[in-house]
C-alpha atoms as a PDB file:
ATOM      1  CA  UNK A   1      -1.874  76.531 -25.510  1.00  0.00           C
ATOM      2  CA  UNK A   2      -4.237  77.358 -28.511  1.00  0.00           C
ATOM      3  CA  UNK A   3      -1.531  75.546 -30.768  1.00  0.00           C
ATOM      4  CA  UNK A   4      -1.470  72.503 -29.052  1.00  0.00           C
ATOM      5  CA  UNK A   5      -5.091  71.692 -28.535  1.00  0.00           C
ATOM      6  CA  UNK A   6      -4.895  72.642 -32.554  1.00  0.00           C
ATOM      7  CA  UNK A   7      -1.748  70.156 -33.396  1.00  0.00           C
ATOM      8  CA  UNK A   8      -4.365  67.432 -30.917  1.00  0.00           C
ATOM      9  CA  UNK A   9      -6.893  67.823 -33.336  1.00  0.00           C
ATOM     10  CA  UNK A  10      -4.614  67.753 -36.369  1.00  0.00           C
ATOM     11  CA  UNK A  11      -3.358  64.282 -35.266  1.00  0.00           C
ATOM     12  CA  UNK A  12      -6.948  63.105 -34.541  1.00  0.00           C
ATOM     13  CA  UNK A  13      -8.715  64.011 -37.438  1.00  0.00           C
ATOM     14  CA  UNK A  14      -6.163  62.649 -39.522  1.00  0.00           C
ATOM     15  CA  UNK A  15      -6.054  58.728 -37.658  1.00  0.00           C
ATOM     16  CA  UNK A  16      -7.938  55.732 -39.682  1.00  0.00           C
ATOM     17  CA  UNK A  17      -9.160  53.155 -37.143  1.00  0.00           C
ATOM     18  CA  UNK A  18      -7.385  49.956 -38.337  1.00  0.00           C
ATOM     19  CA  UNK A  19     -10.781  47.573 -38.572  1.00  0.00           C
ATOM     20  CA  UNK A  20     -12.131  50.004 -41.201  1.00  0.00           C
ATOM     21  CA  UNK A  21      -9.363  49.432 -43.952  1.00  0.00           C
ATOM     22  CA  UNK A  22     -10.345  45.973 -44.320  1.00  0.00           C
ATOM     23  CA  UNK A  23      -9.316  45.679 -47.772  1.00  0.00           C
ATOM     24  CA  UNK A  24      -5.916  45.415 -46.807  1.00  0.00           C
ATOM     25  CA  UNK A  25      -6.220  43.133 -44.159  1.00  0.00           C
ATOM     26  CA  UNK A  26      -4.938  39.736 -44.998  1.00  0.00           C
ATOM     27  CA  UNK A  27      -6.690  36.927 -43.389  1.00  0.00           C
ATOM     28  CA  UNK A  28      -4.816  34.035 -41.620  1.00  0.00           C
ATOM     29  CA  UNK A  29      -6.525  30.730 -42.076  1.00  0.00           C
ATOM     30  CA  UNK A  30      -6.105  28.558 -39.015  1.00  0.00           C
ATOM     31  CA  UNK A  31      -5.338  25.008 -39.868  1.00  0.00           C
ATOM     32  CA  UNK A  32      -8.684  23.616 -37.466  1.00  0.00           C
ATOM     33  CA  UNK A  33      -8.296  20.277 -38.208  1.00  0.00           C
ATOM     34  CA  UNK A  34      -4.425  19.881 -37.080  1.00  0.00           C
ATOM     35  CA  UNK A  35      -5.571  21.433 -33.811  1.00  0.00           C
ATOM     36  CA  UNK A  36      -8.246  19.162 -33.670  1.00  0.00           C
ATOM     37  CA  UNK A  37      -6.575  15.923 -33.923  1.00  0.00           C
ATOM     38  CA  UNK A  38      -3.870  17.389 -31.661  1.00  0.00           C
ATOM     39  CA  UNK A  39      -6.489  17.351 -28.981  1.00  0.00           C
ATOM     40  CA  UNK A  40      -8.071  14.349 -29.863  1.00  0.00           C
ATOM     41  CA  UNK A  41      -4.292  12.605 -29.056  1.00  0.00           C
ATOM     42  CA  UNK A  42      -4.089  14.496 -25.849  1.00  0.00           C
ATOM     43  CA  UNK A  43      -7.405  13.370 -24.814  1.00  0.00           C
ATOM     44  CA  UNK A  44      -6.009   9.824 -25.556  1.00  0.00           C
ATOM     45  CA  UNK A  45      -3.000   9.907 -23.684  1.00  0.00           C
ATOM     46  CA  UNK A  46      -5.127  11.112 -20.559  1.00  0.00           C
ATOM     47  CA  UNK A  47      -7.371   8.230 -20.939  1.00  0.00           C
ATOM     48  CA  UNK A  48      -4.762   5.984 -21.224  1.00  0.00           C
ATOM     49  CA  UNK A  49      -2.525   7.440 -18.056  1.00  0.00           C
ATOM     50  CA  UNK A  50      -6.346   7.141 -16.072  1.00  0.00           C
ATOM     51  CA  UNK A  51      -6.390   3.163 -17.023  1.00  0.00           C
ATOM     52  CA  UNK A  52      -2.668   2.778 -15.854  1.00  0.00           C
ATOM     53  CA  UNK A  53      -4.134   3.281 -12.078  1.00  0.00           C
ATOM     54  CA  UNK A  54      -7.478   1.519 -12.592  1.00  0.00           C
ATOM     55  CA  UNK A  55      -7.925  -2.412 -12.151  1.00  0.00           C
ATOM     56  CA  UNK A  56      -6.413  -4.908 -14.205  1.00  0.00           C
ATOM     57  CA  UNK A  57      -9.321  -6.399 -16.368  1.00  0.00           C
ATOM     58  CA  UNK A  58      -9.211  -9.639 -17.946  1.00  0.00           C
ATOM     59  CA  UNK A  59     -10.591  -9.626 -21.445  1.00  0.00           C
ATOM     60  CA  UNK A  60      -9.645 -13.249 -22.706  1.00  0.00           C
ATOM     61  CA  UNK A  61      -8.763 -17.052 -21.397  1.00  0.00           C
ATOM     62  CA  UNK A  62      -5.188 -15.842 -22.457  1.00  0.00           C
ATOM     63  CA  UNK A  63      -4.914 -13.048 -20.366  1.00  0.00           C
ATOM     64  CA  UNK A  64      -6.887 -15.013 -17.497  1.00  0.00           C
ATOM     65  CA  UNK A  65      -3.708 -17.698 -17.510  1.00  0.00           C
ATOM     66  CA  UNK A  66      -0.971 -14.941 -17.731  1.00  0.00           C
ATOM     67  CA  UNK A  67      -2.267 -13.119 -15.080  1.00  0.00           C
ATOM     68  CA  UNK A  68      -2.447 -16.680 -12.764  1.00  0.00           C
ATOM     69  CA  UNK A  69       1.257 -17.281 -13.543  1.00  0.00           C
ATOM     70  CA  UNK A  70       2.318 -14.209 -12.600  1.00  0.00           C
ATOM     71  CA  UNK A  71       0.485 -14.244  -9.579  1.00  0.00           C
ATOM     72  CA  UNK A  72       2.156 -17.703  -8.537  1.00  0.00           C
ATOM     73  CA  UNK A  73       5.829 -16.446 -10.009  1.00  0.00           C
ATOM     74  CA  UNK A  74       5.147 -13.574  -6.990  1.00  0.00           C
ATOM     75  CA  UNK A  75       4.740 -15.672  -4.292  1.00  0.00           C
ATOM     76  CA  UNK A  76       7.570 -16.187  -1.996  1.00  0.00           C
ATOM     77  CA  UNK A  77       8.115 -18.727   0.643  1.00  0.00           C
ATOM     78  CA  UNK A  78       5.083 -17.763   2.855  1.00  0.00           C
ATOM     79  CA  UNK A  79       2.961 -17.423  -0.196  1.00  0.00           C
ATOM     80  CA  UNK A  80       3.937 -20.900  -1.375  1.00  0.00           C
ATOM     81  CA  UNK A  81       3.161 -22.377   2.344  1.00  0.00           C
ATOM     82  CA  UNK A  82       0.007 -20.523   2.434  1.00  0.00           C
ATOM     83  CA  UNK A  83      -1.587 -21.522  -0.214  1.00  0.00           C
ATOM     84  CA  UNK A  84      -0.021 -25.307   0.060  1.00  0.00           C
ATOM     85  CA  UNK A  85      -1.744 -25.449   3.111  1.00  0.00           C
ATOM     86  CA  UNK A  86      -5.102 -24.076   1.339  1.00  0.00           C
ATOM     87  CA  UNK A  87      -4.639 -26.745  -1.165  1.00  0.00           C
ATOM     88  CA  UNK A  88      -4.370 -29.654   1.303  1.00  0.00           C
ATOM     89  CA  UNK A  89      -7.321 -28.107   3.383  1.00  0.00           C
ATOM     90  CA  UNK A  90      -9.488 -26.941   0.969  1.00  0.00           C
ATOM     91  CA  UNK A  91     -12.631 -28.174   2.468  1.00  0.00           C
ATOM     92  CA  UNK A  92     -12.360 -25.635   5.138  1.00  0.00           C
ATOM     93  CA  UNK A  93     -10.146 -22.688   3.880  1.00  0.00           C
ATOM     94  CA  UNK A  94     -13.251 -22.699   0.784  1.00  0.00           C
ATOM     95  CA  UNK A  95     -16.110 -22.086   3.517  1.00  0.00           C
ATOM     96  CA  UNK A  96     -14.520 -18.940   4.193  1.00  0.00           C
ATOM     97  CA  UNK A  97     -13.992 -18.090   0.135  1.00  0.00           C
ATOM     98  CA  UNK A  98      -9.968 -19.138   0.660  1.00  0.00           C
ATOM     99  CA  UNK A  99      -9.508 -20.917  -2.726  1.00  0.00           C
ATOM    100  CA  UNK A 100      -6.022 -22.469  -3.293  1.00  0.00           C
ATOM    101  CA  UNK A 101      -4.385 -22.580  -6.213  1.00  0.00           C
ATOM    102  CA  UNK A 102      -5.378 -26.173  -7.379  1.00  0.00           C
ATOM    103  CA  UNK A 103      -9.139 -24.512  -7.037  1.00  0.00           C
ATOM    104  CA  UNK A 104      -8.049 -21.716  -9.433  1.00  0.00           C
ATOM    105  CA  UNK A 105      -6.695 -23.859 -11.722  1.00  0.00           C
ATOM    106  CA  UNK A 106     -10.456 -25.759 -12.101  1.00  0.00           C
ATOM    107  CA  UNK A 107     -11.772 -22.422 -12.279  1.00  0.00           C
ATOM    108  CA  UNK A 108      -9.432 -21.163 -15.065  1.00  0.00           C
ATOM    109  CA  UNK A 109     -10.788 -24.532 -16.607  1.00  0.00           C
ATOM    110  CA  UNK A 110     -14.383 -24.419 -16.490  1.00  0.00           C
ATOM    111  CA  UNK A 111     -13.735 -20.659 -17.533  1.00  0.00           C
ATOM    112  CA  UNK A 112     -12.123 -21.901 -20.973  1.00  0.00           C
ATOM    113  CA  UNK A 113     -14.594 -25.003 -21.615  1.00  0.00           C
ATOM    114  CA  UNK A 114     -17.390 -22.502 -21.026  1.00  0.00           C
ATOM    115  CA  UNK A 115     -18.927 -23.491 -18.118  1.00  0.00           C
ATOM    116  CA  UNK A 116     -18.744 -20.365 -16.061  1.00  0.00           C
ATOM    117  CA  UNK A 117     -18.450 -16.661 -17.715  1.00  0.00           C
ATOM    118  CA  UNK A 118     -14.905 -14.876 -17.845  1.00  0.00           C
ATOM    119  CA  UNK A 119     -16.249 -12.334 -15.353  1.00  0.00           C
ATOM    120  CA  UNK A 120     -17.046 -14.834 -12.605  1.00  0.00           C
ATOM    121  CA  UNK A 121     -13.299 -16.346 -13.197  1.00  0.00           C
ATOM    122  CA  UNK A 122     -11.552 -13.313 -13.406  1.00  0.00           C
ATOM    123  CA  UNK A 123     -13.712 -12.069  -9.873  1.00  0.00           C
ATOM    124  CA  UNK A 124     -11.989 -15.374  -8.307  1.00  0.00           C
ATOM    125  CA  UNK A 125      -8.854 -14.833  -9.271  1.00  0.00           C
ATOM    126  CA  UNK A 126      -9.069 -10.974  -7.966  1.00  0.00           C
ATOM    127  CA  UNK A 127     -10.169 -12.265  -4.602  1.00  0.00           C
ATOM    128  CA  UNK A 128      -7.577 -15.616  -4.573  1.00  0.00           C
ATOM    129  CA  UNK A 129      -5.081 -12.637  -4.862  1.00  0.00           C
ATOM    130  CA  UNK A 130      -5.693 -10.662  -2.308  1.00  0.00           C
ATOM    131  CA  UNK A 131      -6.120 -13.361   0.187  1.00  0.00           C
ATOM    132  CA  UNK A 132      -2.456 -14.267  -0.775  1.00  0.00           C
ATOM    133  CA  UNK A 133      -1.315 -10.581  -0.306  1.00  0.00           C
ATOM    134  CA  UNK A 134      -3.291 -10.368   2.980  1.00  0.00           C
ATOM    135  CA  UNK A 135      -2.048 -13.026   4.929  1.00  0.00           C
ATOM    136  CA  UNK A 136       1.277 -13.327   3.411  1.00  0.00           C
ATOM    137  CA  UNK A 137       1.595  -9.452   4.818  1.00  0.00           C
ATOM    138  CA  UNK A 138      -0.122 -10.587   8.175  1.00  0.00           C
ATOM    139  CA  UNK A 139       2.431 -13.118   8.507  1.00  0.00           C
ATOM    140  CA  UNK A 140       5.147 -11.447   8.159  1.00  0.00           C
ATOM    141  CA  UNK A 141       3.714  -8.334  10.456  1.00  0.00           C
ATOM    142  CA  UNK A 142       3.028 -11.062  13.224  1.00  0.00           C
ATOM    143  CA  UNK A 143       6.734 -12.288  12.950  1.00  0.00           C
ATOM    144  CA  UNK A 144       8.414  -8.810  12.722  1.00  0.00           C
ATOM    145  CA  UNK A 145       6.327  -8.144  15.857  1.00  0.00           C
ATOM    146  CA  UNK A 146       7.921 -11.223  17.471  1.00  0.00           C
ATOM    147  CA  UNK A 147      11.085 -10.376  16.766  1.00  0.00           C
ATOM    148  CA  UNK A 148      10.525  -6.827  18.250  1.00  0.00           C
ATOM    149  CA  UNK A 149       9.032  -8.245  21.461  1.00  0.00           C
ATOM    150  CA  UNK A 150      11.930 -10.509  22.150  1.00  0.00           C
ATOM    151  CA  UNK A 151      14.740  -7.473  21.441  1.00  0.00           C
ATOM    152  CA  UNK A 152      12.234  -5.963  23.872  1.00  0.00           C
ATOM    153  CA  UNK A 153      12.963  -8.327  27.056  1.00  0.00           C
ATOM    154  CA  UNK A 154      16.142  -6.438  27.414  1.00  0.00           C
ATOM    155  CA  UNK A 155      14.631  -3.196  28.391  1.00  0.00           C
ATOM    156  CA  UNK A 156      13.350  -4.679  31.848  1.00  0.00           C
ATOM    157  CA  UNK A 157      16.971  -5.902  32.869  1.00  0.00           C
ATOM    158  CA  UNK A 158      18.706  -3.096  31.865  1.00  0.00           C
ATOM    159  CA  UNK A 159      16.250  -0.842  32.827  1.00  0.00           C
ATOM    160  CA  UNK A 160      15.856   1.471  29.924  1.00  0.00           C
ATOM    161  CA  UNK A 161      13.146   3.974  29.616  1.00  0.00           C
ATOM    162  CA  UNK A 162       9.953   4.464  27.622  1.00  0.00           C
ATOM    163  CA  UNK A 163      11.937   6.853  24.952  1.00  0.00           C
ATOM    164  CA  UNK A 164      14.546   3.895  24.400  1.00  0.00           C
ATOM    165  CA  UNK A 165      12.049   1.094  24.340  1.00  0.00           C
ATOM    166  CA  UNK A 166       9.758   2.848  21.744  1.00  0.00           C
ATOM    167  CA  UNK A 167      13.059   4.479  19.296  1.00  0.00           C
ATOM    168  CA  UNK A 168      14.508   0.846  19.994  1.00  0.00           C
ATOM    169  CA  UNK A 169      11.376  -0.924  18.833  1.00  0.00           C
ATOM    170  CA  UNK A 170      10.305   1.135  15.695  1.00  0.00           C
ATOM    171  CA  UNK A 171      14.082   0.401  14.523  1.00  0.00           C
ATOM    172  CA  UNK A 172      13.811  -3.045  15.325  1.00  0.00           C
ATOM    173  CA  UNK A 173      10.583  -3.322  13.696  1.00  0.00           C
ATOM    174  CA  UNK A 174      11.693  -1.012  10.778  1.00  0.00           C
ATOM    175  CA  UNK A 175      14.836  -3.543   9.778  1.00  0.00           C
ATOM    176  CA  UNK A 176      13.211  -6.903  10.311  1.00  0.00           C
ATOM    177  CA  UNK A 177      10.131  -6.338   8.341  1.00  0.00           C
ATOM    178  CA  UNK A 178      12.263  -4.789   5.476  1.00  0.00           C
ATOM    179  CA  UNK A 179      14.317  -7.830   5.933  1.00  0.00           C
ATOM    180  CA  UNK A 180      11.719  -9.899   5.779  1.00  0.00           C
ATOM    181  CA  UNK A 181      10.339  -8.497   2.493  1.00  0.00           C
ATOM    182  CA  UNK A 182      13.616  -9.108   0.901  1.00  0.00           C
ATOM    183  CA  UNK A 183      13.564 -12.726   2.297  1.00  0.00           C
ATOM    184  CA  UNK A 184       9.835 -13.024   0.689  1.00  0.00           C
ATOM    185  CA  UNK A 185      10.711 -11.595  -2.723  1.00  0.00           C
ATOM    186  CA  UNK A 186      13.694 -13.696  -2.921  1.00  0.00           C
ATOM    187  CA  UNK A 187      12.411 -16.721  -2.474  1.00  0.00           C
ATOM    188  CA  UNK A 188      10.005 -16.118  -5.619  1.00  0.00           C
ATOM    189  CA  UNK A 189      10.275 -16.929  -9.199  1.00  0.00           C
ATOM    190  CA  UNK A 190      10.645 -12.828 -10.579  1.00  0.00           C
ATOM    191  CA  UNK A 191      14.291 -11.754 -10.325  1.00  0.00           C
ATOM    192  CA  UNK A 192      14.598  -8.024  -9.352  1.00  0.00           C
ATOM    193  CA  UNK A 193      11.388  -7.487  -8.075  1.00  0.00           C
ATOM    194  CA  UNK A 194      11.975  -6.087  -4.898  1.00  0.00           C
ATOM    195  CA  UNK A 195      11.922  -2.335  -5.401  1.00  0.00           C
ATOM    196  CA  UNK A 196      13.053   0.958  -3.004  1.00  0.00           C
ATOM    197  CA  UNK A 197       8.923   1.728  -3.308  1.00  0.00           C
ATOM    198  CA  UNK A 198       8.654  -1.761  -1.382  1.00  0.00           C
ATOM    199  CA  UNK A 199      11.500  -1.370   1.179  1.00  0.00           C
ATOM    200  CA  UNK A 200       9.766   1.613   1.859  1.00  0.00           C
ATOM    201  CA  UNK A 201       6.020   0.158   2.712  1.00  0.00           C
ATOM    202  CA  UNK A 202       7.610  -2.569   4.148  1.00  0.00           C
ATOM    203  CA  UNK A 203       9.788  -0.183   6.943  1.00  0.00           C
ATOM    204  CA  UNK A 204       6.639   1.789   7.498  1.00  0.00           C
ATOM    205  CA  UNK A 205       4.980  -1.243   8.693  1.00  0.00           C
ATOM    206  CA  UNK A 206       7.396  -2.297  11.007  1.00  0.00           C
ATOM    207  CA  UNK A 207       8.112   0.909  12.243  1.00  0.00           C
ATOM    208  CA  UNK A 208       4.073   0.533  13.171  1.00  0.00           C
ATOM    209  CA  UNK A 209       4.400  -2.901  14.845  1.00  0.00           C
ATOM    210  CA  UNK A 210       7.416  -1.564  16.459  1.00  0.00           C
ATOM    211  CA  UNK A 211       5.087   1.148  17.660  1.00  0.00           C
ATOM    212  CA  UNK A 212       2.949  -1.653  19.002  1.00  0.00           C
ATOM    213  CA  UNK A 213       4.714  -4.102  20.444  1.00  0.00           C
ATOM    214  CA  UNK A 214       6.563  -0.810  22.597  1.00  0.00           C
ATOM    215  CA  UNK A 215       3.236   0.238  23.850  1.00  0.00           C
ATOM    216  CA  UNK A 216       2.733  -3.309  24.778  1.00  0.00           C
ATOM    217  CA  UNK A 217       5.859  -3.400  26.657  1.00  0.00           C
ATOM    218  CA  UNK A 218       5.347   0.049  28.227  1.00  0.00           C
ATOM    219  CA  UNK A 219       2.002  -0.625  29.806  1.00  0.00           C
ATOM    220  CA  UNK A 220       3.358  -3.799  30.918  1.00  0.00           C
ATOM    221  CA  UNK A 221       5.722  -2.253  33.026  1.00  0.00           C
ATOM    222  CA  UNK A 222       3.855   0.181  34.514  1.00  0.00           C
ATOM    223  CA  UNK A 223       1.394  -2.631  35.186  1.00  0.00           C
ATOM    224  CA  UNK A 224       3.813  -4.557  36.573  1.00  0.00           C
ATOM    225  CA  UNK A 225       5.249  -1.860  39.033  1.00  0.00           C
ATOM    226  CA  UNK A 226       1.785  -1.102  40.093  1.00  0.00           C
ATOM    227  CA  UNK A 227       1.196  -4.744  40.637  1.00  0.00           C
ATOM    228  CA  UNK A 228       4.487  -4.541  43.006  1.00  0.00           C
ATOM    229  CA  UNK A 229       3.670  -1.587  44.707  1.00  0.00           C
ATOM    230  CA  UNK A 230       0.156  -3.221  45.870  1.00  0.00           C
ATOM    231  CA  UNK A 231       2.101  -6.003  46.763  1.00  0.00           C
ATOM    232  CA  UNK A 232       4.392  -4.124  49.176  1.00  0.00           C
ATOM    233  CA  UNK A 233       1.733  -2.208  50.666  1.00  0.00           C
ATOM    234  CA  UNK A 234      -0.337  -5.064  51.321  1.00  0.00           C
ATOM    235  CA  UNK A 235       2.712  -7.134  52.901  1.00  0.00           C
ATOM    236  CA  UNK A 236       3.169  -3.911  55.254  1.00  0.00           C
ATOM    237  CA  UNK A 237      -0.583  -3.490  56.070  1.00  0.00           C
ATOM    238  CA  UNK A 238      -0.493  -7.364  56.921  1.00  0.00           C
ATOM    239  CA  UNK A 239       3.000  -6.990  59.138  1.00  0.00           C
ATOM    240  CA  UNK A 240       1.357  -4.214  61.161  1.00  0.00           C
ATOM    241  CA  UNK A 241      -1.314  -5.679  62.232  1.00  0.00           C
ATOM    242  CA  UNK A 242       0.550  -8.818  63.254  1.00  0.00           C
ATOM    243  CA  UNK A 243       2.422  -6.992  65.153  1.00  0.00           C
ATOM    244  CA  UNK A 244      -0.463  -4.854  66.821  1.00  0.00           C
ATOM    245  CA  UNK A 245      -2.526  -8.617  67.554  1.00  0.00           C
ATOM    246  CA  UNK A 246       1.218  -9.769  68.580  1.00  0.00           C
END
């Protein structure tokens, strides 16, 4: 035992801590300014993926006019109507901040002469957008629902339950507004457009109108056999006491 603890102490006594012998350490000199810049691209490319998501913003007349075309090359056959209809109306639709695309155009115009600040045309354009997107999707929600409701008159003849009306309906709803879409986006001036991501928005919205115009249906009929039900007690009330007075 003796030997080890002296072999221990041998060992010990004869160990040099590294950080003293610093005159043979080399020193590495870290290149700061590579890692630097590295960052400084990173911190770019974040910025840049963050602007992809945020609003488009107009920063010229050029850009003003590109973005109106491509707006107008979206619009299908209900967008077209729509805003024809905005056009030939515009005394009214403009009370309610509905500007049609002849209105845009003077806009774009008094934008470029100077008259009114890009901001101000670029807010109008934002909002003649939307209004486009908005109806043209209420529209087409309104006739998918239509659709649904008329598949919909078969479930009283044939006398199919609530489970079959509502898996009917959100099918129903599911195909025509996708159909629909397609309809929309072909009837545009952009070839291609029509993506899966839109097939996809555009079946979740039927599949809600479907939802819908089931319900609908479903409280109908219970309605409906309630309304029957008072009828046939009343018309049995009534024939008893015509007999009793008989």
């Amino acid at each position: 035992m003796v030997s080890s603890l002296t072999s221990v102490n041998d060992v010990y006594s004869s160990y040099t801590p590294v950080s003293s012998n610093y005159e043979d350490t080399e020193i590495i000199d870290l290149n700061y300014e590579d890692e630097t810049a590295v960052v400084a691209e990173s911190e770019s490319d974040i910025s840049d993926s963050d602007n992809d998501n945020s609003e488009i913003e107009i920063n010229s007349i050029e850009e003003l006019k590109e973005e109106y075309e491509k707006i107008q090359d979206e619009q299908g056959i209900v967008g077209k109507t729509f805003d024809t209809i905005k056009n030939k109306f515009s005394g009214i639709f403009s009370k309610f901040g509905w500007n049609g695309s002849d209105e845009m155009s003077e806009i774009i115009a008094k934008a470029e002469a100077g008259e009114i600040t890009l901001e101000e045309a670029e807010e109008a354009l934002n909002k003649y957008k939307k209004n486009q997107e908005n109806v043209t999707n209420t529209v087409l929600n309104t006739a998918t629902f239509a659709v649904v409701s008329g598949v919909l008159l078969l479930a009283t003849p044939l006398g199919w339950g609530a489970a079959a009306i509502l898996g009917a309906a959100c099918v129903t709803g599911a195909v025509v507004r996708v159909g629909l879409g397609v309809m929309e986006a072909a009837t545009n001036e952009v070839e291609g457009d029509y993506t899966f991501e839109d097939a996809k928005d555009d079946a979740e919205q039927g599949i809600i109108v479907g939802f819908l115009a089931a319900f609908k249906k479903i409280t109908g009929i219970k309605l409906s056999q309630k309304d029957t039900e008072k009828a046939k007690n009343t018309t049995n009330i009534a024939s008893s006491a015509y007999a009793l007075l008989a």
